[in-house]
N, C-alpha and C. Protein backbone atom coordinates (compact mmCIF):
# COMPACT_ATOMS: atom_id res chain seq x y z
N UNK A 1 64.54 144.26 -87.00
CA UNK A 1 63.43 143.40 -86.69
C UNK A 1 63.48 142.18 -87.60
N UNK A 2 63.16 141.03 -86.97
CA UNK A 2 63.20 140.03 -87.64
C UNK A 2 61.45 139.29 -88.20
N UNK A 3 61.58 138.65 -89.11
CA UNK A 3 60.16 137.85 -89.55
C UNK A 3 60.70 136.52 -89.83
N UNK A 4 59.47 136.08 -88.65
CA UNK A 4 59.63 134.36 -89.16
C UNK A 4 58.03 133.74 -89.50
N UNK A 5 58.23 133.29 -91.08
CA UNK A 5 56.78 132.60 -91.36
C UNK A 5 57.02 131.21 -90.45
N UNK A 6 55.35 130.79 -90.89
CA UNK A 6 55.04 129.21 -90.45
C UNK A 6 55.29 128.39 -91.87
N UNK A 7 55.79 127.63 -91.84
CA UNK A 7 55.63 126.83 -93.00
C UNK A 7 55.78 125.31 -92.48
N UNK A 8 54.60 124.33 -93.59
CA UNK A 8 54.34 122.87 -93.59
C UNK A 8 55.93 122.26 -93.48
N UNK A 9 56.57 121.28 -92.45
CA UNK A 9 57.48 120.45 -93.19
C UNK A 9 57.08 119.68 -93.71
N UNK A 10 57.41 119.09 -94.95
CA UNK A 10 56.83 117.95 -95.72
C UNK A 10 57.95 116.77 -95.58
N UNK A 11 59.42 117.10 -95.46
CA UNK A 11 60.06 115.87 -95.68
C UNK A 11 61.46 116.20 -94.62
N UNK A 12 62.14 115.34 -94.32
CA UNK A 12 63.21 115.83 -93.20
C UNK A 12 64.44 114.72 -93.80
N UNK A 13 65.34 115.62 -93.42
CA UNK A 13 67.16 114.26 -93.37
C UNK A 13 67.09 114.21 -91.95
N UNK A 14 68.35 114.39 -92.12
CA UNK A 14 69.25 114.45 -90.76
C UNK A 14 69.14 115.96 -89.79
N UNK A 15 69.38 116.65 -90.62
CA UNK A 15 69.27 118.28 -90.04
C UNK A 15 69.24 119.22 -91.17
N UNK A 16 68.13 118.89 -92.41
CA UNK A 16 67.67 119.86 -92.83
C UNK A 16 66.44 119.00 -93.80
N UNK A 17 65.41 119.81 -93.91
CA UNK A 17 64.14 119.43 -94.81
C UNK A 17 63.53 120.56 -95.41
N UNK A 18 62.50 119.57 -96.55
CA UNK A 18 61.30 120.52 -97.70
C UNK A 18 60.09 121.34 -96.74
N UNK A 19 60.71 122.54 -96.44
CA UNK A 19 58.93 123.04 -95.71
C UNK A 19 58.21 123.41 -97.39
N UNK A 20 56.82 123.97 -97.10
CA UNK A 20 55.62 124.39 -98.05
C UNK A 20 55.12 125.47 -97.42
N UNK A 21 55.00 126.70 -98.02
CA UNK A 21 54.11 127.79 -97.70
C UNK A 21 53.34 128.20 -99.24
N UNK A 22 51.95 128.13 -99.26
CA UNK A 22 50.75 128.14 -100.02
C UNK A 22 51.56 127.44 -101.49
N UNK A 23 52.43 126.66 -101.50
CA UNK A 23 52.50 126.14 -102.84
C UNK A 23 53.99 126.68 -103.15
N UNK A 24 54.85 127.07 -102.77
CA UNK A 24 56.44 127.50 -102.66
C UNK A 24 56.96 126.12 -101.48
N UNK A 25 57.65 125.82 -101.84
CA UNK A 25 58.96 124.72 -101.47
C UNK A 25 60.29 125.39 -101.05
N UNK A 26 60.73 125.18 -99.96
CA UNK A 26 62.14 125.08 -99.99
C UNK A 26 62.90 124.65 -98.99
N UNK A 27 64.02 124.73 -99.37
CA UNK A 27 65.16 123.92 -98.28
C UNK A 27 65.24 124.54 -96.75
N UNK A 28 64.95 124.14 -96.30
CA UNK A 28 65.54 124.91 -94.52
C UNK A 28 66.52 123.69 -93.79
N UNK A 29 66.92 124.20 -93.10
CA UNK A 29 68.02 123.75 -92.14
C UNK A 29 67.01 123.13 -90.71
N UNK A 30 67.23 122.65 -90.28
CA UNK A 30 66.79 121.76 -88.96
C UNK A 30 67.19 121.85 -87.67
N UNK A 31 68.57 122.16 -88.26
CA UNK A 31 69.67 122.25 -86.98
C UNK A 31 69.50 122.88 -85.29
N UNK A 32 68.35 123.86 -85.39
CA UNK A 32 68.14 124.37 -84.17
C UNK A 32 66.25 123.80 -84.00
N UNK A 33 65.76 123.10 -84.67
CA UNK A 33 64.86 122.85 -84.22
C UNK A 33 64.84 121.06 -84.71
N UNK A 34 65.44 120.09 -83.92
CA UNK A 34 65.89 119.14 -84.42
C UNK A 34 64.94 118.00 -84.07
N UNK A 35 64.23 118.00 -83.44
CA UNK A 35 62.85 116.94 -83.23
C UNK A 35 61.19 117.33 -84.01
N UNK A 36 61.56 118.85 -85.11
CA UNK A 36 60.66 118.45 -85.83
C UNK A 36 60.48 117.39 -86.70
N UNK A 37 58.93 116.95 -87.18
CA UNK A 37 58.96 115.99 -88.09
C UNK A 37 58.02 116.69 -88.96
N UNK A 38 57.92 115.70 -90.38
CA UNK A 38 57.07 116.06 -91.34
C UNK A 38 55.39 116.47 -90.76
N UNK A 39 54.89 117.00 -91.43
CA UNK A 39 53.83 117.84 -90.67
C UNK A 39 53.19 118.48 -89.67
N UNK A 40 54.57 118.76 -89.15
CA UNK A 40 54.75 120.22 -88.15
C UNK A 40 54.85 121.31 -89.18
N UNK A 41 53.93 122.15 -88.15
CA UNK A 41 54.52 123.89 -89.02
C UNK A 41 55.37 124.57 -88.17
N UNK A 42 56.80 124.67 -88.91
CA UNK A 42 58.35 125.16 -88.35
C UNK A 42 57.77 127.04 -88.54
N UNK A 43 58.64 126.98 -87.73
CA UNK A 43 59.34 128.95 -88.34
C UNK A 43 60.45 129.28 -88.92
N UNK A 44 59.95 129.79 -89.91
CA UNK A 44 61.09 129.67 -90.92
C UNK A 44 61.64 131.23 -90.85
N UNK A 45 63.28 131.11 -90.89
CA UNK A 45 63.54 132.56 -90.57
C UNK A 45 65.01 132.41 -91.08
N UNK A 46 65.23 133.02 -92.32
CA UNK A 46 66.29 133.22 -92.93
C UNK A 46 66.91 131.75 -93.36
N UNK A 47 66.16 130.77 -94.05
CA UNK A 47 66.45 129.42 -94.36
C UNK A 47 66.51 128.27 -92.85
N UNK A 48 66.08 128.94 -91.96
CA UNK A 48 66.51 127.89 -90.74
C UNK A 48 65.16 128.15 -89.78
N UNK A 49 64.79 126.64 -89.59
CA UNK A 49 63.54 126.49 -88.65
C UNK A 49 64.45 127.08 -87.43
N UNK A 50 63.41 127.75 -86.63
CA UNK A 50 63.66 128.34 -85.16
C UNK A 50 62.43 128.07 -84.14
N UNK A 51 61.46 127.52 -84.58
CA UNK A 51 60.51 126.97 -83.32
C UNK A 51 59.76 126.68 -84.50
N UNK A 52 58.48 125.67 -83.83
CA UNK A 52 56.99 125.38 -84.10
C UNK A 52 55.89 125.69 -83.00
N UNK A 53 54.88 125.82 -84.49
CA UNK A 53 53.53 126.67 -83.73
C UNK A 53 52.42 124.99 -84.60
N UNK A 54 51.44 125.32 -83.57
CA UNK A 54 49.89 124.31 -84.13
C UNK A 54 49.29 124.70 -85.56
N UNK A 55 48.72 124.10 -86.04
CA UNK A 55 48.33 124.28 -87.74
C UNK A 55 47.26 125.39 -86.68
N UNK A 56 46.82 125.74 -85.90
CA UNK A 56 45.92 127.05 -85.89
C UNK A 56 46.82 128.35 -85.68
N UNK A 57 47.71 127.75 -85.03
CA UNK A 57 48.75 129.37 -85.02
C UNK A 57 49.16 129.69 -85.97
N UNK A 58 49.06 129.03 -87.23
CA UNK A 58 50.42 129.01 -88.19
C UNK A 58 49.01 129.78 -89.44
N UNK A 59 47.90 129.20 -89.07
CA UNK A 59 46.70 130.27 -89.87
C UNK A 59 46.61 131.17 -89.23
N UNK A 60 46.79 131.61 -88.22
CA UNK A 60 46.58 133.11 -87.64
C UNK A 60 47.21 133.90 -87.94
N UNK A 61 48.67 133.33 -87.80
CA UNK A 61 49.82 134.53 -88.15
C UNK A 61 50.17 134.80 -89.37
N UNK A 62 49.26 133.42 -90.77
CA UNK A 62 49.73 134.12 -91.98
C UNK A 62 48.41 135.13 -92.32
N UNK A 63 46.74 134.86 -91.54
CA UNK A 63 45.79 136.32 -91.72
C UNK A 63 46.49 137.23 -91.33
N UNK A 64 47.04 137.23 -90.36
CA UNK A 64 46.99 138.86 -89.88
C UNK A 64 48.54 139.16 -90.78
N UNK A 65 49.61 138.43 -90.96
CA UNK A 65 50.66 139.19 -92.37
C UNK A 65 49.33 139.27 -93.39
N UNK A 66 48.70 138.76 -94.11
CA UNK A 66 47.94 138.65 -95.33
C UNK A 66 46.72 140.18 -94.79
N UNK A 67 46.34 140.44 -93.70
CA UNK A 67 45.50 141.86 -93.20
C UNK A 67 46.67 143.05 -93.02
N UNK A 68 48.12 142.76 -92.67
CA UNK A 68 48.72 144.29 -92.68
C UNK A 68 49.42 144.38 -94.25
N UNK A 69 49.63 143.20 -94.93
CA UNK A 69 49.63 143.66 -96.50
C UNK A 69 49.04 144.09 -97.32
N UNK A 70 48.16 143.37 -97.10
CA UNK A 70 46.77 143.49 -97.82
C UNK A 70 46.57 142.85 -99.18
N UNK A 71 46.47 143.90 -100.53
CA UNK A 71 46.77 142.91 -101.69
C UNK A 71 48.60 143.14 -102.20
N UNK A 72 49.26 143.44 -101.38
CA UNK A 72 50.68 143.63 -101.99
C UNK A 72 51.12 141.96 -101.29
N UNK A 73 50.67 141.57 -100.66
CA UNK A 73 51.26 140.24 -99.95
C UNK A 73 51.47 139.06 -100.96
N UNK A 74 52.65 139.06 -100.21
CA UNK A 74 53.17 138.31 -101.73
C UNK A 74 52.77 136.64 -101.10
N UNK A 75 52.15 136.23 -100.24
CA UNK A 75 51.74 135.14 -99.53
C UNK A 75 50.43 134.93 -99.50
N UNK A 76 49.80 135.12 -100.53
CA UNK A 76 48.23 135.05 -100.91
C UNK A 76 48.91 134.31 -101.72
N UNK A 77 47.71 132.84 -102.16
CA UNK A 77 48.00 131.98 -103.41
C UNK A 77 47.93 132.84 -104.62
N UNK A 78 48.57 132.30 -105.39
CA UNK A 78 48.40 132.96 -106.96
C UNK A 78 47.32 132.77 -107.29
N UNK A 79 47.22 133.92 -107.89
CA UNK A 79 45.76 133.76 -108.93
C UNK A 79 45.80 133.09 -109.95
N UNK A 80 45.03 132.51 -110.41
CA UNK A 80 44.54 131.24 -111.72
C UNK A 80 45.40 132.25 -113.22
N UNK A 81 45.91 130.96 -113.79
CA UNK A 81 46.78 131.91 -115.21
C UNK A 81 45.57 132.23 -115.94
N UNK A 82 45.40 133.18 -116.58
CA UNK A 82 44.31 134.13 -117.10
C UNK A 82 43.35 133.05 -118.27
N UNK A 83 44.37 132.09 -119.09
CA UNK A 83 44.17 130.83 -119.72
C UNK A 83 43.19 130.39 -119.10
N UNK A 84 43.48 129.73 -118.03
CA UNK A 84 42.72 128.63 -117.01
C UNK A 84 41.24 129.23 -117.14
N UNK A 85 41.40 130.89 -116.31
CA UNK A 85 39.82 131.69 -116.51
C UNK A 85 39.12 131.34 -117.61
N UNK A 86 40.02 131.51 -118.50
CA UNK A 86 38.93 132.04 -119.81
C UNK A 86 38.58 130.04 -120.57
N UNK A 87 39.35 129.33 -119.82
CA UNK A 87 39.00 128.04 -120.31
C UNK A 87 37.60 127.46 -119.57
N UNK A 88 37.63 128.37 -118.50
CA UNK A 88 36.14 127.85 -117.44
C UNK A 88 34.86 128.04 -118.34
């Protein structure tokens, strides 16, 4: 079985760009989804966009991963460095 997140593109070349998921960056490939542009949300699936979904699909499908993980999901923002807390 395969998993493909949604993630922000933020920046594009030729046939590969920067997506964003909650604050993680990274490189994906373009190559099969080649008329995205920056702020589309791609599917990201093993370093390589494979389709886009609407900024509402792309919140749906990371609740319901974030409801069958629960708190093990490693796709919940980080929590505040313990510093930051105790500086409030």
């Amino acid at each position: 079985m395969c998993l493909a997140l949604p993630m922000k593109l933020l920046s594009r070349r030729e046939f590969d760009g920067i997506a964003e998921l909650r604050g993680v960056r990274r490189s994906i490939s373009l190559m099969l989804e080649p008329d995205a542009l920056p702020g589309d949300f791609v599917l990201v699936h093993a370093g390589f966009a494979i389709g886009t979904v609407d900024a509402h699909e792309a919140r749906r499908t990371l609740a319901l991963v974030d409801e069958v993980l629960g708190d093990r999901s490693v796709l919940r923002p980080p929590e505040p460095d313990l510093r930051e807390r105790e500086a409030r």
